[in-house]
N, C-alpha and C. Protein backbone atom coordinates (compact mmCIF):
# COMPACT_ATOMS: atom_id res chain seq x y z
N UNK A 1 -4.79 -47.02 40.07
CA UNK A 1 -4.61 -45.65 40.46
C UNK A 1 -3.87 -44.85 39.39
N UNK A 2 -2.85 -45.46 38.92
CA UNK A 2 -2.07 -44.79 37.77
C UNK A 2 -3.21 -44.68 36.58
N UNK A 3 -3.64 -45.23 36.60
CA UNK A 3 -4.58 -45.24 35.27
C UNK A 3 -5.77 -44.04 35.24
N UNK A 4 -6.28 -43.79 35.96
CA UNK A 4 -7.16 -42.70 36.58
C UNK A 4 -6.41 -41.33 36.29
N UNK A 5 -4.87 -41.55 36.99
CA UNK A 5 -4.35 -40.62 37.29
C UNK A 5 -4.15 -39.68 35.40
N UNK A 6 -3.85 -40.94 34.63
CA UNK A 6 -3.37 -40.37 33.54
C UNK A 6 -4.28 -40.00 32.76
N UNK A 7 -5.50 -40.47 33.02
CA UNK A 7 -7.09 -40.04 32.63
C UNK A 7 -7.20 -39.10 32.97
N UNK A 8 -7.26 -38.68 34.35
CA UNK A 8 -7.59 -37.12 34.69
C UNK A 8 -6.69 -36.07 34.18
N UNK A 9 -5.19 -36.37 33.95
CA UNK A 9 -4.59 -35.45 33.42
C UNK A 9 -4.93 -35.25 31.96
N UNK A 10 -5.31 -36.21 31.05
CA UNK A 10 -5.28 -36.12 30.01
C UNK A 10 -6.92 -35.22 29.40
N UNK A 11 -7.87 -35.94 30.35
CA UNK A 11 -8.99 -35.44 30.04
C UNK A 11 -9.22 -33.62 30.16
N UNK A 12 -8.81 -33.13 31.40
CA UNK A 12 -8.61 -31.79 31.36
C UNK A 12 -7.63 -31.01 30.51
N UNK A 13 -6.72 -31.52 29.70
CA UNK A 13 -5.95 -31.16 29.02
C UNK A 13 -6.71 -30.67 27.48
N UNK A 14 -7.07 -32.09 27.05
CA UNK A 14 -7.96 -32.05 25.93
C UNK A 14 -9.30 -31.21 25.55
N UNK A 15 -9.76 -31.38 27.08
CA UNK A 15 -10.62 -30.05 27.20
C UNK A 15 -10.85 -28.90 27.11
N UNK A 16 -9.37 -28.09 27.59
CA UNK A 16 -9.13 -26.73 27.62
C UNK A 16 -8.50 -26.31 25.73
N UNK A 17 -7.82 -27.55 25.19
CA UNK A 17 -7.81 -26.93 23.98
C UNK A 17 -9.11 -27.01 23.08
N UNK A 18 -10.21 -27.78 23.07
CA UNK A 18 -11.25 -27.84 22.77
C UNK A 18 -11.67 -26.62 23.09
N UNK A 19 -12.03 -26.04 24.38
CA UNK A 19 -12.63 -24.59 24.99
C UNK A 19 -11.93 -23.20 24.32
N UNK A 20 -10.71 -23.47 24.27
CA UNK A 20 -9.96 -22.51 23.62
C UNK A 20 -10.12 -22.19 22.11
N UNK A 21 -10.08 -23.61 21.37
CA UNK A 21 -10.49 -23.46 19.80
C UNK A 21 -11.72 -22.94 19.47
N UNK A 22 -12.43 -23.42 20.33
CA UNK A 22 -14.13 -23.29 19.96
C UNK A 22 -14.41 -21.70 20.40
N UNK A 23 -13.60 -21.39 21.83
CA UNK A 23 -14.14 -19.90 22.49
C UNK A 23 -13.77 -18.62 21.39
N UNK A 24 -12.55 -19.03 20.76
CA UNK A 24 -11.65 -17.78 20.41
C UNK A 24 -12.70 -17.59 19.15
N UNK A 25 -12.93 -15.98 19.14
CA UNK A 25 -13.47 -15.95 17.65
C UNK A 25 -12.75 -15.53 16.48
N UNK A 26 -13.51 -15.94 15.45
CA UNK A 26 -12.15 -15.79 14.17
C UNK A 26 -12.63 -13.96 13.99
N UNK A 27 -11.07 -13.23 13.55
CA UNK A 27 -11.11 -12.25 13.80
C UNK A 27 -11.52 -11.59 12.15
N UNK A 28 -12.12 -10.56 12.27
CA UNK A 28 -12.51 -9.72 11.11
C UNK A 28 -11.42 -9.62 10.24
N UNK A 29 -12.04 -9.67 9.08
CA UNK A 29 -10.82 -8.74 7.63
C UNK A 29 -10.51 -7.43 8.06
N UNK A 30 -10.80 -6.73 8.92
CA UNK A 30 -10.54 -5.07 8.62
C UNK A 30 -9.68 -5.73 10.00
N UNK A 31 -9.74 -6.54 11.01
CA UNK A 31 -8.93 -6.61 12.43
C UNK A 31 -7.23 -7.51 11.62
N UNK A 32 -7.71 -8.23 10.55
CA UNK A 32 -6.44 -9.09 10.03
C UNK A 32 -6.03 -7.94 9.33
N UNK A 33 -6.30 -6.86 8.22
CA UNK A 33 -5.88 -5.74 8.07
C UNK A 33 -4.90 -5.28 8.57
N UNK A 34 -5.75 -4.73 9.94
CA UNK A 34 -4.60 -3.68 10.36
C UNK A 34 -3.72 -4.25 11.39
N UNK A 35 -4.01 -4.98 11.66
CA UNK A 35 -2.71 -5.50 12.74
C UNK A 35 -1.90 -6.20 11.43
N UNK A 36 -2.13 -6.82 10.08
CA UNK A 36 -0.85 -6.71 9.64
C UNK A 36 -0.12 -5.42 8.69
N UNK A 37 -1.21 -4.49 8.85
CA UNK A 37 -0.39 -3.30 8.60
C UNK A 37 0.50 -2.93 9.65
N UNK A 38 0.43 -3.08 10.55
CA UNK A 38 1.31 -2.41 11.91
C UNK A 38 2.51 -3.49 12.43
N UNK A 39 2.01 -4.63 11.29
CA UNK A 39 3.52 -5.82 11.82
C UNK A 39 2.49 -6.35 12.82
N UNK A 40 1.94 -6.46 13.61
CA UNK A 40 1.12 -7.03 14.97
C UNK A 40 0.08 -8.34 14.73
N UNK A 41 0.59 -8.65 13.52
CA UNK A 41 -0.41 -10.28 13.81
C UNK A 41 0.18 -11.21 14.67
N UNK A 42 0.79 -11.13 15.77
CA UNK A 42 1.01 -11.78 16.74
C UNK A 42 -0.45 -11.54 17.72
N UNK A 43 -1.08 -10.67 17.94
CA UNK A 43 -2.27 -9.91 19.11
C UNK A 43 -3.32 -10.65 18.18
N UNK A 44 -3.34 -11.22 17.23
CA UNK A 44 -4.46 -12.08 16.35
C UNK A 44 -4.70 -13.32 17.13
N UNK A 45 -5.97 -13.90 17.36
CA UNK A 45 -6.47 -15.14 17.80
C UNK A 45 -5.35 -16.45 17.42
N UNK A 46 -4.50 -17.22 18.31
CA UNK A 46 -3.86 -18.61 17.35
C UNK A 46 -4.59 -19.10 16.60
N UNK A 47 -3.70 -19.39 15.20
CA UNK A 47 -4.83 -20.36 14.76
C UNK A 47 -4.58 -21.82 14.73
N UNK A 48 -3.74 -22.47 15.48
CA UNK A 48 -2.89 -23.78 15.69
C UNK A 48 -3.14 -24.12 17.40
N UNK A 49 -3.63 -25.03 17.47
CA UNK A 49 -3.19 -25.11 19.07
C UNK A 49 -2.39 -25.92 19.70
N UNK A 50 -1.32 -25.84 18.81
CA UNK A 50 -0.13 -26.70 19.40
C UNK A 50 1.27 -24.89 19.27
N UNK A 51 0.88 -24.53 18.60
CA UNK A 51 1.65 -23.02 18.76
C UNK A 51 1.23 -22.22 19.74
N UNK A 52 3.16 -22.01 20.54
CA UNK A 52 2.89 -21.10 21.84
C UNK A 52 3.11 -19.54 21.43
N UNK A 53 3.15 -18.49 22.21
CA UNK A 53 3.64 -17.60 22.02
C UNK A 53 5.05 -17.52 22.49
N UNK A 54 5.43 -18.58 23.36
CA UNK A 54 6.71 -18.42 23.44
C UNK A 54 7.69 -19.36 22.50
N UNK A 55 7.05 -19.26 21.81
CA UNK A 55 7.74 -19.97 20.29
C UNK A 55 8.70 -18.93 20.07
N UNK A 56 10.15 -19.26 19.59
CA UNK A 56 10.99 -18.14 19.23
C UNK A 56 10.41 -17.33 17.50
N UNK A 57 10.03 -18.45 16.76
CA UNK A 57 9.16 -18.37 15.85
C UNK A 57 7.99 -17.70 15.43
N UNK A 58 7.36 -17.67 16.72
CA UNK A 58 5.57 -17.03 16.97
C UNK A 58 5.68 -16.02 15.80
N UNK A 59 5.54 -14.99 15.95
CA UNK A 59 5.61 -13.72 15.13
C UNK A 59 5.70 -13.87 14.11
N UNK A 60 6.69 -14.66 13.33
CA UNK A 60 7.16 -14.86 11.98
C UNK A 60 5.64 -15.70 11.74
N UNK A 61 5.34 -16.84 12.05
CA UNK A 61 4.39 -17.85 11.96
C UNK A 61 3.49 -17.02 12.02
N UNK A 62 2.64 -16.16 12.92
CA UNK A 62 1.20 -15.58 12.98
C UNK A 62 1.53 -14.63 11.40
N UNK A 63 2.39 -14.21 10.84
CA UNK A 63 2.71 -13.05 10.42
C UNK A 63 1.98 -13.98 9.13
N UNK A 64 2.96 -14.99 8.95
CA UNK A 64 2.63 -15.81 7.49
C UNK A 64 1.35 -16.08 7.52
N UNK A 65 0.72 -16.71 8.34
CA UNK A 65 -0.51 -17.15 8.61
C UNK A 65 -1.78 -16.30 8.60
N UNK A 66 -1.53 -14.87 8.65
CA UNK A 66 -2.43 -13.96 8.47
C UNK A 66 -2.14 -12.82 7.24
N UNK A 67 -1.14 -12.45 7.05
CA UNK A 67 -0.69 -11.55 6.64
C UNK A 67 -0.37 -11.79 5.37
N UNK A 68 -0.12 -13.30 4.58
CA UNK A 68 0.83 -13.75 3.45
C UNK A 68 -0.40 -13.20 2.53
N UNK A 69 -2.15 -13.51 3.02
CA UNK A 69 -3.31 -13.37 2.02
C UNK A 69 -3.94 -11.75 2.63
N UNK A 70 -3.69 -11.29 3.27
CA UNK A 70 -3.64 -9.90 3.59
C UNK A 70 -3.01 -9.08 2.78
N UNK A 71 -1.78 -9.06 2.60
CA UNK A 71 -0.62 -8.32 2.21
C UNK A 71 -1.07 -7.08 0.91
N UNK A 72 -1.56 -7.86 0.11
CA UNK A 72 -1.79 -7.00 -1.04
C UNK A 72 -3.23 -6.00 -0.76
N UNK A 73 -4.18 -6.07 0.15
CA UNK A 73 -5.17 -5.45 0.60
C UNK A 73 -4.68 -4.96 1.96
N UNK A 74 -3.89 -4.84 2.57
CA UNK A 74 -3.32 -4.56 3.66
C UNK A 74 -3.14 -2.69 3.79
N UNK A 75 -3.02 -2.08 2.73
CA UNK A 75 -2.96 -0.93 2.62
C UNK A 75 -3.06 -0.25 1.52
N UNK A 76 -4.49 0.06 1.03
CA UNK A 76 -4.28 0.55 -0.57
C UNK A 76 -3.92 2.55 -0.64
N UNK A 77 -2.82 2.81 -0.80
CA UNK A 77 -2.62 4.48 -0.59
C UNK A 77 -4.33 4.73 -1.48
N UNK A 78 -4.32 6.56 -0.92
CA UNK A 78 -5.63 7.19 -1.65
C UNK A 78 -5.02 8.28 -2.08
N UNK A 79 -5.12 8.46 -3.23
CA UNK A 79 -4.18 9.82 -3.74
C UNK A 79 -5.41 10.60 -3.65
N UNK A 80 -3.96 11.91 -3.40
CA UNK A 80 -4.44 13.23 -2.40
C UNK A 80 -4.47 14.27 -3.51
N UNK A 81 -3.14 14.60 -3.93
CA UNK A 81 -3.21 15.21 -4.95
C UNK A 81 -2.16 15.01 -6.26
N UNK A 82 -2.55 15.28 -7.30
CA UNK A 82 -3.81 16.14 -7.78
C UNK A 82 -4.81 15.44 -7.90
N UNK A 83 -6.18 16.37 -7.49
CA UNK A 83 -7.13 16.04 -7.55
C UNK A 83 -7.87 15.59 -8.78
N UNK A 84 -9.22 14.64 -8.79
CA UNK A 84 -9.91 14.27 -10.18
C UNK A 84 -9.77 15.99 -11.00
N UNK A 85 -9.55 16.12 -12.27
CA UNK A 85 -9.48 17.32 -13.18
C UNK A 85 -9.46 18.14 -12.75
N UNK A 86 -8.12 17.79 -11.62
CA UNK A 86 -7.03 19.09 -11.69
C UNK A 86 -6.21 19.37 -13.14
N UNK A 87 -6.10 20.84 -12.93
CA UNK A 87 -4.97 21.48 -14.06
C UNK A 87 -3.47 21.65 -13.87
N UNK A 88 -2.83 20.91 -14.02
CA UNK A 88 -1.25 20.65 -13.94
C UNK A 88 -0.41 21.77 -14.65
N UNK A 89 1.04 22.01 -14.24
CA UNK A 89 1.46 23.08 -15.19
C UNK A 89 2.04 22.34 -16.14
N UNK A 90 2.33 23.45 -17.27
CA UNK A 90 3.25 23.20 -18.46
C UNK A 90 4.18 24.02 -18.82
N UNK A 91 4.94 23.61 -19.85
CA UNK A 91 6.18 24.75 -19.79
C UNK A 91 5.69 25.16 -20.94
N UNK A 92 6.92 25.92 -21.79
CA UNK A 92 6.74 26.38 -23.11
C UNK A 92 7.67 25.56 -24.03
N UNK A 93 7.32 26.43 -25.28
CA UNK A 93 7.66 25.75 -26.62
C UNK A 93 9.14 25.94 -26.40
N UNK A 94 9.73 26.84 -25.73
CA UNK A 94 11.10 27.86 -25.77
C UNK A 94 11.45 27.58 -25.04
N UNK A 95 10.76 26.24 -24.03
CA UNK A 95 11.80 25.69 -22.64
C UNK A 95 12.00 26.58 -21.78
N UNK A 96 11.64 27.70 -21.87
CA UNK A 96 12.26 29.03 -20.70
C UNK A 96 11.63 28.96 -19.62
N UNK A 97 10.99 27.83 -18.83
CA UNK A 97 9.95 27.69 -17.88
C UNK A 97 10.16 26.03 -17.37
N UNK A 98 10.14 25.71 -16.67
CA UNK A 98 9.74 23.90 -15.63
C UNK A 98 8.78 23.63 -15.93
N UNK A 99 8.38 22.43 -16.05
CA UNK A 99 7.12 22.03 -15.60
C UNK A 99 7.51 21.04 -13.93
N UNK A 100 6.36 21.25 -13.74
CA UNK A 100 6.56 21.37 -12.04
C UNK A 100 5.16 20.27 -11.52
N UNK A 101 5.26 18.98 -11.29
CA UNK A 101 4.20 18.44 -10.48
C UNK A 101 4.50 18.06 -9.40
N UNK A 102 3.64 18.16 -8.37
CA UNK A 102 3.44 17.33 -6.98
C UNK A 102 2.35 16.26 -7.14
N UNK A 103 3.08 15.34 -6.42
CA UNK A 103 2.12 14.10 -6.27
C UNK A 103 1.90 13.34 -4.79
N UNK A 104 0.88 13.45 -4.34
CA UNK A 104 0.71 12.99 -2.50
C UNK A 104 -0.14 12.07 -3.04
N UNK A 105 -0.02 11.08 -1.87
CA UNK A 105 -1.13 10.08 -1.55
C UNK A 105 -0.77 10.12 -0.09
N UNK A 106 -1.82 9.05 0.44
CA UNK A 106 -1.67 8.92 2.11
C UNK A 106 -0.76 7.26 2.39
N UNK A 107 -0.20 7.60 3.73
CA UNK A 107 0.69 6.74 3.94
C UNK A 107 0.02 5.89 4.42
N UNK A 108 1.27 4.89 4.20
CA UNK A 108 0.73 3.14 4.76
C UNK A 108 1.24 2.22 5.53
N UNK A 109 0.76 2.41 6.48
CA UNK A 109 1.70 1.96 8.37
C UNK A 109 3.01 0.73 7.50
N UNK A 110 3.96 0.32 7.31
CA UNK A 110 4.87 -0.28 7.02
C UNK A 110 5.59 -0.53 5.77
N UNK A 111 5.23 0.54 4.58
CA UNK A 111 5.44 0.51 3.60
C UNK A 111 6.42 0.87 3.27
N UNK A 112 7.47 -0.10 2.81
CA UNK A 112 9.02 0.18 2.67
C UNK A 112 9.32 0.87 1.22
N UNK A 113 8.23 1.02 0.17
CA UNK A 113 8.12 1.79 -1.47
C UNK A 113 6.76 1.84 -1.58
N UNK A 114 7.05 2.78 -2.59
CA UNK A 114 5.60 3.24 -3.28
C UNK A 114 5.94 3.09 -4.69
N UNK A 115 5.18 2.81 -5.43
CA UNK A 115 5.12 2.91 -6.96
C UNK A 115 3.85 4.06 -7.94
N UNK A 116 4.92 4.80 -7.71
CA UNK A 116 3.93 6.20 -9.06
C UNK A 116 3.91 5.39 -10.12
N UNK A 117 2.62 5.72 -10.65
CA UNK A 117 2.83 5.79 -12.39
C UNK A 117 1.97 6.55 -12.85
N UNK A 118 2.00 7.87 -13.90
CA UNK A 118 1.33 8.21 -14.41
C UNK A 118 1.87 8.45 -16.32
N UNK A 119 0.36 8.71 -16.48
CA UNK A 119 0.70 8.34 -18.29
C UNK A 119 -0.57 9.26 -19.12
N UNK A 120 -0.20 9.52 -20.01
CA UNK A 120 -1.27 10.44 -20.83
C UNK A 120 -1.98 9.83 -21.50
N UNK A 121 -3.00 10.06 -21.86
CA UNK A 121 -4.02 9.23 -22.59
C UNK A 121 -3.73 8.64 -24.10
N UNK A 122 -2.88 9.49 -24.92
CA UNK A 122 -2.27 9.35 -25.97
C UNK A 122 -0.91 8.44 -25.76
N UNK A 123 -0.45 8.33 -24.72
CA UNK A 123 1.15 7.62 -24.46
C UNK A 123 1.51 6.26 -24.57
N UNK A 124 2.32 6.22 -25.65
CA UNK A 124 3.10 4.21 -25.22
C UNK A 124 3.46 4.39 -23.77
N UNK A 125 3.96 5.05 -23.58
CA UNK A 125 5.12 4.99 -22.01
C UNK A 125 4.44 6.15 -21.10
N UNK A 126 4.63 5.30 -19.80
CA UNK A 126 4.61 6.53 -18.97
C UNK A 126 5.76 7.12 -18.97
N UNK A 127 5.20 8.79 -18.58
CA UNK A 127 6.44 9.83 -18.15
C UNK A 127 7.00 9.72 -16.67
N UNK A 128 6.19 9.07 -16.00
CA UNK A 128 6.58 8.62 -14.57
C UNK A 128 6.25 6.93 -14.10
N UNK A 129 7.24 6.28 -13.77
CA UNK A 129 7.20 5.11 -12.93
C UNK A 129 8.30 4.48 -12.54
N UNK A 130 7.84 4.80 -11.50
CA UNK A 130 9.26 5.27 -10.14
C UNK A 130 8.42 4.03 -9.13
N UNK A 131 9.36 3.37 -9.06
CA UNK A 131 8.63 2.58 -8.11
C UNK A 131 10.02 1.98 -6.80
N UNK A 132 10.70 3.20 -6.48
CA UNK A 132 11.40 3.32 -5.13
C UNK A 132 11.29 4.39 -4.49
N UNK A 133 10.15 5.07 -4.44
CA UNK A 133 9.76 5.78 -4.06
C UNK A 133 9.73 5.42 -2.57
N UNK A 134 10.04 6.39 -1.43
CA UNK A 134 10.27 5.89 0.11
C UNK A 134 9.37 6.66 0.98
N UNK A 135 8.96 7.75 0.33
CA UNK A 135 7.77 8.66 1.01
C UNK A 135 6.43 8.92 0.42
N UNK A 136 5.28 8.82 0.57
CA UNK A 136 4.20 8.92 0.03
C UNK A 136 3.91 10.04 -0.41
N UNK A 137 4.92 11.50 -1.41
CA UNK A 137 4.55 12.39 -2.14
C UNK A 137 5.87 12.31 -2.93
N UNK A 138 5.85 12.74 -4.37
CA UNK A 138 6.27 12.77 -5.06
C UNK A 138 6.80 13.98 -5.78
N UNK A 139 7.55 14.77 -6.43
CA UNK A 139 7.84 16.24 -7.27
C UNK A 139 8.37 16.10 -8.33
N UNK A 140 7.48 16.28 -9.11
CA UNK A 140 8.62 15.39 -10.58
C UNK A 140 8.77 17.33 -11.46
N UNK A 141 9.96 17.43 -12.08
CA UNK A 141 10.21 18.60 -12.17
C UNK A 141 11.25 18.51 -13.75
N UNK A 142 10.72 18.59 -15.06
CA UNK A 142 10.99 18.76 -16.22
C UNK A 142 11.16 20.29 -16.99
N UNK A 143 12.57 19.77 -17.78
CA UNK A 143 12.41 20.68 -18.77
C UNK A 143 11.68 20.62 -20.01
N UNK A 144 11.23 19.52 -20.26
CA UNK A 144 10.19 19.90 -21.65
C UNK A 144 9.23 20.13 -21.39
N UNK A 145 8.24 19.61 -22.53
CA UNK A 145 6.82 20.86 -22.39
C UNK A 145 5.69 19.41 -22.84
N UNK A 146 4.30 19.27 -22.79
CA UNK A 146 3.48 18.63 -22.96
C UNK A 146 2.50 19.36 -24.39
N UNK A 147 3.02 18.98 -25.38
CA UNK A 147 1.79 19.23 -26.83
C UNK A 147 0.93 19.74 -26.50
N UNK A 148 -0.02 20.64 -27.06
CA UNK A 148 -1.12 20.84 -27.03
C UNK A 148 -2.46 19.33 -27.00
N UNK A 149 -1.90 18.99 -28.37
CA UNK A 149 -2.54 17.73 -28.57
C UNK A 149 -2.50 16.64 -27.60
N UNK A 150 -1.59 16.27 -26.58
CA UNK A 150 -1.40 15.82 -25.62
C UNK A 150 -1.96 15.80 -24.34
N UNK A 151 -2.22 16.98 -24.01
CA UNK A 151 -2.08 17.89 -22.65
C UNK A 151 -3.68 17.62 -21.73
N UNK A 152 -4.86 16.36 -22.80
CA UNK A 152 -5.38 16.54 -22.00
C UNK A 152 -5.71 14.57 -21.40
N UNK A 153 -6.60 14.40 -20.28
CA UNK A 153 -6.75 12.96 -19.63
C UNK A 153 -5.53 11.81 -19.64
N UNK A 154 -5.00 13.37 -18.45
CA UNK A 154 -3.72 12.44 -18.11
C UNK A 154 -4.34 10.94 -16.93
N UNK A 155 -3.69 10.45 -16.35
CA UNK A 155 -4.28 9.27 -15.03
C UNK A 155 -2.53 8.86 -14.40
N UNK A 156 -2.94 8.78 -12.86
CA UNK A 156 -2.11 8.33 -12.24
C UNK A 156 -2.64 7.73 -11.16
N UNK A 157 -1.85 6.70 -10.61
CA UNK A 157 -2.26 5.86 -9.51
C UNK A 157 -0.88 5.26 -8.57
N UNK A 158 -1.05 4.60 -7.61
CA UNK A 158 -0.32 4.72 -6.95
C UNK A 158 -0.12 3.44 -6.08
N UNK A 159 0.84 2.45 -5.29
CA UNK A 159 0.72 1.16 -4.54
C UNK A 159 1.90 1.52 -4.00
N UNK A 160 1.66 0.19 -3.00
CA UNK A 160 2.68 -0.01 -1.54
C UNK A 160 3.31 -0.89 -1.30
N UNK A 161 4.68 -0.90 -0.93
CA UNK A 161 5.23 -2.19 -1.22
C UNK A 161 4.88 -2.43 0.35
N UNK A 162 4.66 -4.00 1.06
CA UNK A 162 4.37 -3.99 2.39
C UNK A 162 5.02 -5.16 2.65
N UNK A 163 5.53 -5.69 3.63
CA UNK A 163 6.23 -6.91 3.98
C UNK A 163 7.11 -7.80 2.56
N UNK A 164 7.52 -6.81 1.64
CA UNK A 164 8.18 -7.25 0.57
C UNK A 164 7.35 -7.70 -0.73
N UNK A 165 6.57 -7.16 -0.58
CA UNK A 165 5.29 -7.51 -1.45
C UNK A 165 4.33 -5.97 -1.91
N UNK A 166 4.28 -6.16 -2.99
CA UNK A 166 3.44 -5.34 -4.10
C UNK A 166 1.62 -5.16 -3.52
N UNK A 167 1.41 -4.51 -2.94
CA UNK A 167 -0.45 -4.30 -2.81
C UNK A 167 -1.01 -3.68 -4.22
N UNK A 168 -2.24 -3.85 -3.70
CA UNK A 168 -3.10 -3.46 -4.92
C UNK A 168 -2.71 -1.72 -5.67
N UNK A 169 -2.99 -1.69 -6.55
CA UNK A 169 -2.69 -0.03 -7.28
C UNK A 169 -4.00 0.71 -6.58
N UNK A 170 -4.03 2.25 -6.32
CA UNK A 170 -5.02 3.12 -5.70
C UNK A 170 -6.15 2.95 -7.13
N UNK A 171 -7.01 3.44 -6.23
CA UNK A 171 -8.17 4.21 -7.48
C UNK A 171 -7.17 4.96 -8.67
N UNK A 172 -7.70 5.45 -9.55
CA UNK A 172 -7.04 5.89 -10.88
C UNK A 172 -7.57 7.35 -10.62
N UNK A 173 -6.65 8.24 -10.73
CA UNK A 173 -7.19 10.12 -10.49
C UNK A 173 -6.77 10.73 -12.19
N UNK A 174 -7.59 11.34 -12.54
CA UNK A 174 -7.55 11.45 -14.28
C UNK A 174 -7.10 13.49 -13.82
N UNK A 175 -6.42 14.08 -14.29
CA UNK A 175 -5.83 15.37 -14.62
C UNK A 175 -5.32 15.94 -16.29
N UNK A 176 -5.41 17.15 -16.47
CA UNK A 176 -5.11 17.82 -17.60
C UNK A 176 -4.17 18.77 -17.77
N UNK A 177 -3.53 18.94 -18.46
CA UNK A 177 -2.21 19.81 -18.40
C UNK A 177 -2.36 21.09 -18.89
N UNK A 178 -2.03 22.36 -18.18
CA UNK A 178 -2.46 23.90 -19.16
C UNK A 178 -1.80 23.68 -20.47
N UNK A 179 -2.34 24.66 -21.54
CA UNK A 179 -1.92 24.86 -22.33
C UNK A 179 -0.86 25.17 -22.26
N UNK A 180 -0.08 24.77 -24.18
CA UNK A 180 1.66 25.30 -24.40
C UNK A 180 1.82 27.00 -23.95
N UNK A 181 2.93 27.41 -23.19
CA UNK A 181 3.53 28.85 -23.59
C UNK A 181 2.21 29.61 -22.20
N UNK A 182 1.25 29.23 -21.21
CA UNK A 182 0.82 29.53 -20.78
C UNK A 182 1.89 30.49 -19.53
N UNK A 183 2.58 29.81 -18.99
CA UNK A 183 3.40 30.55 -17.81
C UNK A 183 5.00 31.46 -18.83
N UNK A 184 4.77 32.71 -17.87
CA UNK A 184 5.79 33.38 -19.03
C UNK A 184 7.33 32.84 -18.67
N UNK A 185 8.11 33.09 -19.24
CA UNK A 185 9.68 32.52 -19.40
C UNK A 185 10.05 32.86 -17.73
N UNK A 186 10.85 31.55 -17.35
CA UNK A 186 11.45 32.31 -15.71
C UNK A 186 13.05 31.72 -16.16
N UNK A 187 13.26 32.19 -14.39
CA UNK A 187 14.71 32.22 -14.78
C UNK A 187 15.17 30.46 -13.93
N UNK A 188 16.31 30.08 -14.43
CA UNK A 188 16.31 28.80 -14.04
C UNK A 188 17.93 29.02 -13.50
């Protein structure tokens, strides 16, 4: 009788995790996406069936388990502006003027930094790369001026830092700078 008994318990046991592994379907790249953009790979299919949800652990574990090869595709920003060959300002030769840029992209459900960089086509160095950036637009605001010779196929792009980790850089947006001495002298 004992022997039966531990058969029947065991056999329905084995069963239901069999039914469970086999039923659950494996969930999409765009569903592993965004639930680990939102922190929520816990609501993801288990992929262990010896892990409960009342694991004090759970969360951390689904998180690694989905999210560690997610992370860098998890949220690529799309810069907003400036647009492909937009015209940026410039100052003058005489400094009597700012140069003045805005930089947006779109936000990214958990992104604790952003990293600008933009650079001129002629440049060793970028003039911008800021990569503690905490809001997804940027205002970068100079007193010098951009060369003539300089001033044109600038590129900037843009990434997210997400669960402590670096994602991919945006598409690349290419811009040109007005000419020297274009805006007249203001007051500062």
């Amino acid at each position: 009788m004992k022997r039966t008994f531990y058969a029947a318990l065991s056999f329905p046991i084995i069963l239901s995790f069999g039914i469970v592994a086999n039923s659950t379907p494996k969930p999409t790249p765009e569903q592993i996406r965004d639930a680990c953009a939102e922190d929520r790979a816990d609501r993801l299919p288990i992929p262990f069936e010896d892990l409960s949800p009342d694991e004090p652990s759970f969360r951390e574990i689904m998180r690694l388990y989905y999210c560690k090869t997610a992370t860098n595709s998890a949220c690529i920003p799309t810069p907003i502006i400036p647009q492909n060959g937009a015209i940026l300002d410039n100052s003058r030769e005489d400094r009597a003027d700012l140069i003045i840029w805005d930089f947006d992209w779109s936000d990214c459900p958990g992104a604790t930094q952003y990293h600008l960089y933009v650079i001129g086509e002629n440049a060793r160095n970028p003039v911008i790369d800021i990569d503690t950036l905490s809001q997804s637009s940027h205002r970068e605001i100079s007193a010098g001026y951009i060369g003539d010779r300089n001033r044109l196929n600038w590129t900037w792009k843009v990434r997210a830092k997400i669960n402590g980790e670096w994602g991919e850089w945006s598409e690349i947006r290419t811009f040109d700078v007005e000419p020297l001495n274009t805006d007249p002298p203001s007051r500062r």
